[in-house]
Protein backbone atom coordinates (compact mmCIF):
# COMPACT_ATOMS: atom_id res chain seq x y z
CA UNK A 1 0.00 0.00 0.00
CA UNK A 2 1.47 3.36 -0.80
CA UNK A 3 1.55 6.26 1.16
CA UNK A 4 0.77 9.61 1.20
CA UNK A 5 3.74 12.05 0.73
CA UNK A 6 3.37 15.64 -0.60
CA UNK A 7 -0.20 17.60 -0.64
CA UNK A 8 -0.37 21.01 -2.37
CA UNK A 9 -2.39 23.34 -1.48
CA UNK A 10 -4.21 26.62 -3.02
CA UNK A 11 -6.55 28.89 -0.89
CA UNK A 12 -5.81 26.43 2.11
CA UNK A 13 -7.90 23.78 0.04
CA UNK A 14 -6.01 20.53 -0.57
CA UNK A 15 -5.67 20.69 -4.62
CA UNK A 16 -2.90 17.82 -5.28
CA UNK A 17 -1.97 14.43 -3.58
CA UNK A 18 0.77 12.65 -4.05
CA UNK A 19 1.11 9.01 -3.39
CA UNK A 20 4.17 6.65 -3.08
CA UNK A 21 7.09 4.92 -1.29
CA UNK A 22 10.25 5.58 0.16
CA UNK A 23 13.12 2.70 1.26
CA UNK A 24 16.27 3.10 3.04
CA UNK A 25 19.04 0.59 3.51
CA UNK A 26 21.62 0.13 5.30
CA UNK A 27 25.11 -1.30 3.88
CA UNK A 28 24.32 -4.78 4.45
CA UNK A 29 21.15 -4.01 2.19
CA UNK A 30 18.42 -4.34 5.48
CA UNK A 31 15.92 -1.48 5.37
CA UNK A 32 16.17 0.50 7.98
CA UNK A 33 13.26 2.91 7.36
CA UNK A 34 10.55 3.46 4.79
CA UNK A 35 7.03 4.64 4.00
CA UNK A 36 4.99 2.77 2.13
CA UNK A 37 5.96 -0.42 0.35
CA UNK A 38 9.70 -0.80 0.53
CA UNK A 39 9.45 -3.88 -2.02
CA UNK A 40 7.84 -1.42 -4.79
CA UNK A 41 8.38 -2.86 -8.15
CA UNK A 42 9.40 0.02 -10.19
CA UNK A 43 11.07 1.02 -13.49
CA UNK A 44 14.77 2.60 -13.34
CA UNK A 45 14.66 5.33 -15.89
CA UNK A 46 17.08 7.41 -15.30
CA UNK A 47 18.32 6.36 -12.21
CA UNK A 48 20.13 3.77 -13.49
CA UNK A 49 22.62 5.70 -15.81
CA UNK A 50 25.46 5.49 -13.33
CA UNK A 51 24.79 1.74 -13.22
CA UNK A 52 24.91 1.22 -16.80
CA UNK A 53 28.24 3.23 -17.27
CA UNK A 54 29.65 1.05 -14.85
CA UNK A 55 30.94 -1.46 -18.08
CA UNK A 56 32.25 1.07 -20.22
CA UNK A 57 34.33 2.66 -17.15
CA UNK A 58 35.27 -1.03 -16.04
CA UNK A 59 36.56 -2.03 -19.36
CA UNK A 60 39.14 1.29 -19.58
CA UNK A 61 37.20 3.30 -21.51
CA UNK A 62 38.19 6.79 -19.61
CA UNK A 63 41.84 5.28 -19.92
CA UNK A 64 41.85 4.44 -23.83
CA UNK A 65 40.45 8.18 -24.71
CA UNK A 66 41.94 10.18 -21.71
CA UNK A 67 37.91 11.16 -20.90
CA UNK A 68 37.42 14.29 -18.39
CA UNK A 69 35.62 13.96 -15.63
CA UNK A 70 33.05 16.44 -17.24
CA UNK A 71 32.95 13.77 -20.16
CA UNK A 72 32.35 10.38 -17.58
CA UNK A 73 30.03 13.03 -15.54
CA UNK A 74 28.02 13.39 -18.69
CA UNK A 75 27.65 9.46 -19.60
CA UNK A 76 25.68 9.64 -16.63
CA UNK A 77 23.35 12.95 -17.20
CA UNK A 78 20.24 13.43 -17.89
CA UNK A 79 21.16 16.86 -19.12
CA UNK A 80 19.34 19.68 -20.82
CA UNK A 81 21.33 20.56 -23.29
CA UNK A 82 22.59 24.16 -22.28
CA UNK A 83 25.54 25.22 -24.04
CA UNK A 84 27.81 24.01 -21.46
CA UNK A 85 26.60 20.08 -21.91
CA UNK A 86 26.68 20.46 -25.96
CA UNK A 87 30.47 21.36 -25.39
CA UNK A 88 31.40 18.16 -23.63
CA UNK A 89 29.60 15.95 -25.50
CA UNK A 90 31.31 17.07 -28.60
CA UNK A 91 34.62 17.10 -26.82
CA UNK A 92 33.89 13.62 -26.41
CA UNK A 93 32.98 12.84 -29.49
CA UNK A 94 36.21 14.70 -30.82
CA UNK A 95 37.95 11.77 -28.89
CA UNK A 96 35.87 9.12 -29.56
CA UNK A 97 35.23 9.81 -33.52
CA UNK A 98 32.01 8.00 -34.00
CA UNK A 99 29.12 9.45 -36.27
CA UNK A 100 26.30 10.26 -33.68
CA UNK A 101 23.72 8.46 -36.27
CA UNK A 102 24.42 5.41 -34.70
CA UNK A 103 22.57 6.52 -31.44
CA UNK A 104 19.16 5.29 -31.10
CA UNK A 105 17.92 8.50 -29.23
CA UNK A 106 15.86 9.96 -31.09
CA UNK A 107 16.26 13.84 -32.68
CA UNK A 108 15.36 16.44 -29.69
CA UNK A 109 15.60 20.09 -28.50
CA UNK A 110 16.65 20.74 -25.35
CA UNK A 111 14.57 20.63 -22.50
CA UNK A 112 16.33 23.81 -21.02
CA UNK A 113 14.05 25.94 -22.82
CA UNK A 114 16.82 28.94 -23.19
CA UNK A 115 18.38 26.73 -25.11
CA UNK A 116 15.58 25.34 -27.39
CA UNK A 117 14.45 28.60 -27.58
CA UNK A 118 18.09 30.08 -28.35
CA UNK A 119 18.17 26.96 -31.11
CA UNK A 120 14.58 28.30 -32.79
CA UNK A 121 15.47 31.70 -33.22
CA UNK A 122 18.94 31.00 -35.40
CA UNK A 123 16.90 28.28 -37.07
CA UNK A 124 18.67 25.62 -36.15
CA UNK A 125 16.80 21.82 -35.94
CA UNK A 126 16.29 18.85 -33.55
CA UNK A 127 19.71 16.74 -32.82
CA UNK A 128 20.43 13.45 -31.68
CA UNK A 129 22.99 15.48 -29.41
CA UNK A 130 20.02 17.27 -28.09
CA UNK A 131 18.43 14.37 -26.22
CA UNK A 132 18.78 13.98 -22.67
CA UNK A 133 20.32 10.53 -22.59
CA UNK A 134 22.82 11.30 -25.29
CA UNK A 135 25.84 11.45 -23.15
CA UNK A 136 24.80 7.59 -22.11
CA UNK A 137 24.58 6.30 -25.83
CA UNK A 138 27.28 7.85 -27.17
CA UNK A 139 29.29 6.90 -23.91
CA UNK A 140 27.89 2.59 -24.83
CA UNK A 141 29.09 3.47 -28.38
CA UNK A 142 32.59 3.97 -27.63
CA UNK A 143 32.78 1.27 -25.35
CA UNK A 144 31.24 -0.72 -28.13
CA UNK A 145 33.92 0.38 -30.51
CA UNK A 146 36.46 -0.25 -28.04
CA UNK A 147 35.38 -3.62 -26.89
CA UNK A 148 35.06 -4.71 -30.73
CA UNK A 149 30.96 -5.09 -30.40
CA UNK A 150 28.96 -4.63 -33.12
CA UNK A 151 27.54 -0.72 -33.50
CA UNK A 152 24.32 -1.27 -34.91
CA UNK A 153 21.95 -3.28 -32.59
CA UNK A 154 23.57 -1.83 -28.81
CA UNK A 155 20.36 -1.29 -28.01
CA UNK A 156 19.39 -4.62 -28.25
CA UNK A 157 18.53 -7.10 -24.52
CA UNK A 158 21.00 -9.45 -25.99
CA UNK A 159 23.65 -7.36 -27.46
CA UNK A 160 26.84 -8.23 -25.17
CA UNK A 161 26.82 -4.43 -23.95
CA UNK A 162 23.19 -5.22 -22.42
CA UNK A 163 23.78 -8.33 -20.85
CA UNK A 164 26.98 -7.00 -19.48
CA UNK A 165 24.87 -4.40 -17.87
CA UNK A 166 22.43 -6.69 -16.76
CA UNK A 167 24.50 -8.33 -14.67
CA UNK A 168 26.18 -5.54 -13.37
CA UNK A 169 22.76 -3.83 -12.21
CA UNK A 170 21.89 -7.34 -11.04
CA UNK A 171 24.76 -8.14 -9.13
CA UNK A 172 24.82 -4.47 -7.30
CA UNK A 173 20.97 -4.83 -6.75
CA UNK A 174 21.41 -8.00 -4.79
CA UNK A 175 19.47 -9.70 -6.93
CA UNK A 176 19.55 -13.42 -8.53
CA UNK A 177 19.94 -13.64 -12.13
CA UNK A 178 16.17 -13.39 -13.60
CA UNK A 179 15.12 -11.23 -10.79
CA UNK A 180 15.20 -8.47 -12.96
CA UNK A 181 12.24 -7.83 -15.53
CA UNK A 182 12.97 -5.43 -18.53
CA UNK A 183 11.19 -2.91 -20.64
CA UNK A 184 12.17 -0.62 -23.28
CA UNK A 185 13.36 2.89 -21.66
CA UNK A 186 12.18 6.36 -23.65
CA UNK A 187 15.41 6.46 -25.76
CA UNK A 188 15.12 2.87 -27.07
CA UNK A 189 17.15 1.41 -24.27
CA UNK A 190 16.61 -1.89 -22.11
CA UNK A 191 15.19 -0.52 -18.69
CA UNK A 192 15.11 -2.28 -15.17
CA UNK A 193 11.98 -3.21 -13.01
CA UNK A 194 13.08 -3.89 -9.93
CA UNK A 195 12.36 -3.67 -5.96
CA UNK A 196 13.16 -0.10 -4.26
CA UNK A 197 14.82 -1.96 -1.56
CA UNK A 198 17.47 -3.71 -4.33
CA UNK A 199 17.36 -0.32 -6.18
CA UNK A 200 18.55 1.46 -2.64
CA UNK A 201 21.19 -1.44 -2.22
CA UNK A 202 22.68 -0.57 -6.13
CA UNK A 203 23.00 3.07 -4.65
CA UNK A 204 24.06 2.18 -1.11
CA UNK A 205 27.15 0.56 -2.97
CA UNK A 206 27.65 3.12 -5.36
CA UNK A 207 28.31 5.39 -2.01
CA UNK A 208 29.80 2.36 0.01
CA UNK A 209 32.09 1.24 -2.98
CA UNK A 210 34.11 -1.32 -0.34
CA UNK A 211 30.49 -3.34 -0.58
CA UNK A 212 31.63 -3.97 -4.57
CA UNK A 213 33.27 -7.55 -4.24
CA UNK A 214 34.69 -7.34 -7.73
CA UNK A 215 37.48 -4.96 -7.63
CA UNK A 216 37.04 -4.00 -11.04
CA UNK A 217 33.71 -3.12 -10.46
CA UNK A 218 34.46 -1.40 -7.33
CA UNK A 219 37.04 1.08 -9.16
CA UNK A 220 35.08 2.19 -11.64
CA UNK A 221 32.17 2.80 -9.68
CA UNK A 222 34.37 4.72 -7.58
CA UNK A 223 35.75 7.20 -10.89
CA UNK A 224 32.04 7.25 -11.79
CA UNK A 225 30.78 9.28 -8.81
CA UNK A 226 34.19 10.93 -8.27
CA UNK A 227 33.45 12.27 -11.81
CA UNK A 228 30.10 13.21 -10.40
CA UNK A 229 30.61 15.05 -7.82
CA UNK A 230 33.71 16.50 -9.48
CA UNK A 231 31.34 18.07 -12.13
CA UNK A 232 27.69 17.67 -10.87
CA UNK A 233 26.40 20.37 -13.57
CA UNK A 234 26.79 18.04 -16.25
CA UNK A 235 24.67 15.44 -14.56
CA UNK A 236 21.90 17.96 -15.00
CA UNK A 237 22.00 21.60 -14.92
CA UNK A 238 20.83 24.46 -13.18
CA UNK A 239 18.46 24.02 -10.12
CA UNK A 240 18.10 20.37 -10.47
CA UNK A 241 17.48 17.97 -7.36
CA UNK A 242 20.58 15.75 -9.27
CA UNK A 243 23.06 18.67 -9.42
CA UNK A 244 22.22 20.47 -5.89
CA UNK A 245 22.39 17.24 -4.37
CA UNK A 246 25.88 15.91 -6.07
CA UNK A 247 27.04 19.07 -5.23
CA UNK A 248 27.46 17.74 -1.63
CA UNK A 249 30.61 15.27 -1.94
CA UNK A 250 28.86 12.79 0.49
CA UNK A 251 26.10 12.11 -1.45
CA UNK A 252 25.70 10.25 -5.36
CA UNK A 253 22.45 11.27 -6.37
CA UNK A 254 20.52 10.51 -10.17
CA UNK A 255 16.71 10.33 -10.84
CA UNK A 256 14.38 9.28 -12.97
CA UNK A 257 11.58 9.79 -15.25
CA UNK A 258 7.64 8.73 -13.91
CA UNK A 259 9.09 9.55 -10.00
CA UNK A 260 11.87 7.41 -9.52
CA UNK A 261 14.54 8.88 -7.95
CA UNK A 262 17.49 7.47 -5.77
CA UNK A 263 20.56 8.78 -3.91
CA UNK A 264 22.95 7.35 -1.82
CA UNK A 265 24.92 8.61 1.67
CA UNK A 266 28.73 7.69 2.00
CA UNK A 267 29.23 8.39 5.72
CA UNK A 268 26.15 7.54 6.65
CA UNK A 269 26.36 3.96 3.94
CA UNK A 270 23.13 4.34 3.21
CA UNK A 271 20.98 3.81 0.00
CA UNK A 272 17.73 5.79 -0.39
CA UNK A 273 14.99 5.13 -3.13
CA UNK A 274 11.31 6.34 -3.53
CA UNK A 275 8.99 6.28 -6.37
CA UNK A 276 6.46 9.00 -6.75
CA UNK A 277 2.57 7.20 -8.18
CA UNK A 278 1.51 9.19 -10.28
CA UNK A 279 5.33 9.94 -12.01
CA UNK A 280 5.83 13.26 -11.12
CA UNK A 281 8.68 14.67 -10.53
CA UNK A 282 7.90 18.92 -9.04
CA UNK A 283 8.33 16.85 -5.61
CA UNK A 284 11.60 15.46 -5.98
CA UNK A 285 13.43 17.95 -3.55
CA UNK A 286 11.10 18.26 -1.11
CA UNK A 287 10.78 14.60 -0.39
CA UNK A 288 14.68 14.67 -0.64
CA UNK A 289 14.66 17.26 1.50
CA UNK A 290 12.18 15.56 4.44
CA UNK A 291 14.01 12.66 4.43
CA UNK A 292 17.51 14.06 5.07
CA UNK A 293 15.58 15.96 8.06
CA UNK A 294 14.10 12.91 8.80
CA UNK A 295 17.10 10.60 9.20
CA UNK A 296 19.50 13.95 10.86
CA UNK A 297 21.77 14.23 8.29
CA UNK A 298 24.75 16.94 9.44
CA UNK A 299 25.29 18.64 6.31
CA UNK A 300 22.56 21.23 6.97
CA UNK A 301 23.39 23.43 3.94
CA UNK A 302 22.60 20.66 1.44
CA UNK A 303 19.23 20.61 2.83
CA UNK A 304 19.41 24.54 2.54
CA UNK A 305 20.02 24.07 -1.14
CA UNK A 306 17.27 22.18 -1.67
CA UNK A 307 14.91 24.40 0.27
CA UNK A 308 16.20 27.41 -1.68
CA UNK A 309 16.03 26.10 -4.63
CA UNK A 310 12.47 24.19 -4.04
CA UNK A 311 10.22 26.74 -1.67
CA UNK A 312 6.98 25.39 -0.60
CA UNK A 313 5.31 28.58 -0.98
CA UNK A 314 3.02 28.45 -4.39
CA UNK A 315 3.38 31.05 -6.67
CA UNK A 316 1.44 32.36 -9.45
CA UNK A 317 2.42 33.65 -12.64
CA UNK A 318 2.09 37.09 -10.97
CA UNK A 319 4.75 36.52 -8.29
CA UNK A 320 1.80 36.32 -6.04
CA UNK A 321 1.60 33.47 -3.22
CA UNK A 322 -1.26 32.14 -3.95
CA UNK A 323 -0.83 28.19 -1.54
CA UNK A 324 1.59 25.66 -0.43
CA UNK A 325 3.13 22.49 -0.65
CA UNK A 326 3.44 19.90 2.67
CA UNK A 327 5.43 16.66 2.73
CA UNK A 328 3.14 14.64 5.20
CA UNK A 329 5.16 11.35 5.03
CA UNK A 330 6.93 10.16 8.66
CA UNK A 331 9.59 6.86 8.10
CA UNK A 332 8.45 4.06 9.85
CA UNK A 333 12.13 2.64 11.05
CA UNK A 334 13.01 -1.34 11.80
């Protein structure tokens, strides 16, 4: 059964509920608090990006093209294509030298709407480079190239890149092989379903690295989120829960589309993972923001980030407040 976790308000009448769950974990993978259903089936998305650059890392990718970490950072991104994010792709594709037809993302404009709207007025159209999940495809493409796998068909469940993925997700979820169900993502890629509790496990080792048996494994999830938080911008952009929150060294932080989002606690070695019902995402930072409260996390200006950045006052197009937002959720702890 889900739970109740933000209400919005206008004219002190409840307009907007939103329903979901919320696990933690601890670094032996036991949750240690929740609200709602901590064994949530849900769908990835975006969270998983840092999980499925964990190959391409692994197998010396950075190494054989000397990548930045701007250019790991933004394998990871769901960016918006501001200038900034443009720059490193094609930095990376200077390196790299593979045509950007072979990714399966389709033509977009940017969803920083400067920047789309920038883009209209010189006349400029839709790119591949545009799409939020380009720095992930072209990122699998090089590895591809690198690892001598077949271009054409990366997108593929059984293309070797995939299953090599699978089993890395699977193996840092905690899982059993076939635990994992798969769908098709928004870009054309294979997508995870998969528990929140084994989703918060994946992210309690991606801030616990010295859970990661395989040493490989364990170092390149360890340049991934150094690469991160060494250049959170490019994970996002401006005034996004990911970027505020990677911003914060102690924390590796990536969401998803339809609600998902997931971040992880180094000093704390803790994985955290909630789903949002209905798939919105306006609520991301203040449920991140309850739950750091919540559990008394130290770092006090992280949560003042969020709670500039995210104010729970409602305002209209006028500048006028107008209602309010309240997360209503308390963790139930074990």
């Amino acid at each position: 059964m889900d739970t109740v976790l933000v209400k919005e308000y206008r004219a002190n009448i409840v307009e907007c509920v939103h329903n979901g769950h919320i696990c933690i974990v601890d670094e032996q993978g036991n949750v240690q608090a929740y609200a709602g259903d901590p064994d949530y089936i849900v769908f990835t998305r975006s969270s998983a990006k840092p999980l499925q650059a964990i190959p391409s890392i692994r197998g010396g990718l950075a190494d054989q093209y000397g990548l930045t970490n701007e250019e790991i950072a933004v394998m990871t991104a769901s960016h918006r294509a501001e200038p900034v994010h443009i720059e490193i792709l094609k930095r990376m594709a200077n390196k790299v030298n593979i045509s950007e037809s072979y990714m399966v993302c389709a033509p977009s404009w940017p969803l920083d709407e400067e920047s789309k709207e920038r883009l209209l007025r010189a006349g400029k159209e839709k790119s591949k480079w545009y799409h939020n999940c380009s720095g992930k495809h072209y990122g699998m493409l090089a590895y591809c190239s690198m690892a001598e796998y077949p271009l054409i068909g990366y997108d593929h469940p059984d293309h070797p890149l995939q299953q090599e993925i699978l089993r890395t997700v699977t193996d840092l979820a905690g899982l059993a092989p076939g635990d994992i169900q798969l769908g098709t993502d928004g870009c054309g890629l294979p997508v995870f379903a998969l528990p929140l509790r084994a989703l918060a496990t994946a992210y309690m080792k991606l801030a616990v690295p010295e859970r990661i048996e395989d040493k490989p494994t364990r170092d390149a999830v360890i340049r991934i989120t150094e690469a991160m938080n060494a250049a959170p911008y490019m994970v996002a952009g401006k005034q996004k829960v990911d970027t505020l929150l990677l911003e914060d060294s102690n924390i590796v932080a990536k969401g998803g589309f339809k609600g998902v989002y997931c971040f992880g606690l180094k000093k704390e070695r803790l994985g955290i993972s909630f789903k949002i019902a209905d798939g919105s995402e306006e609520e991301w930072g203040w449920i991140a923001e309850s739950i750091l409260e919540q559990i008394g996390y130290s770092n006090k200006s992280t949560i003042e980030r969020l709670k500039s950045a995210y104010p729970k006052d409602l305002i209209n197009d006028e500048g006028l407040k107008v209602g309010n937002t309240e997360t209503v959720f308390t963790l139930t702890r074990f």
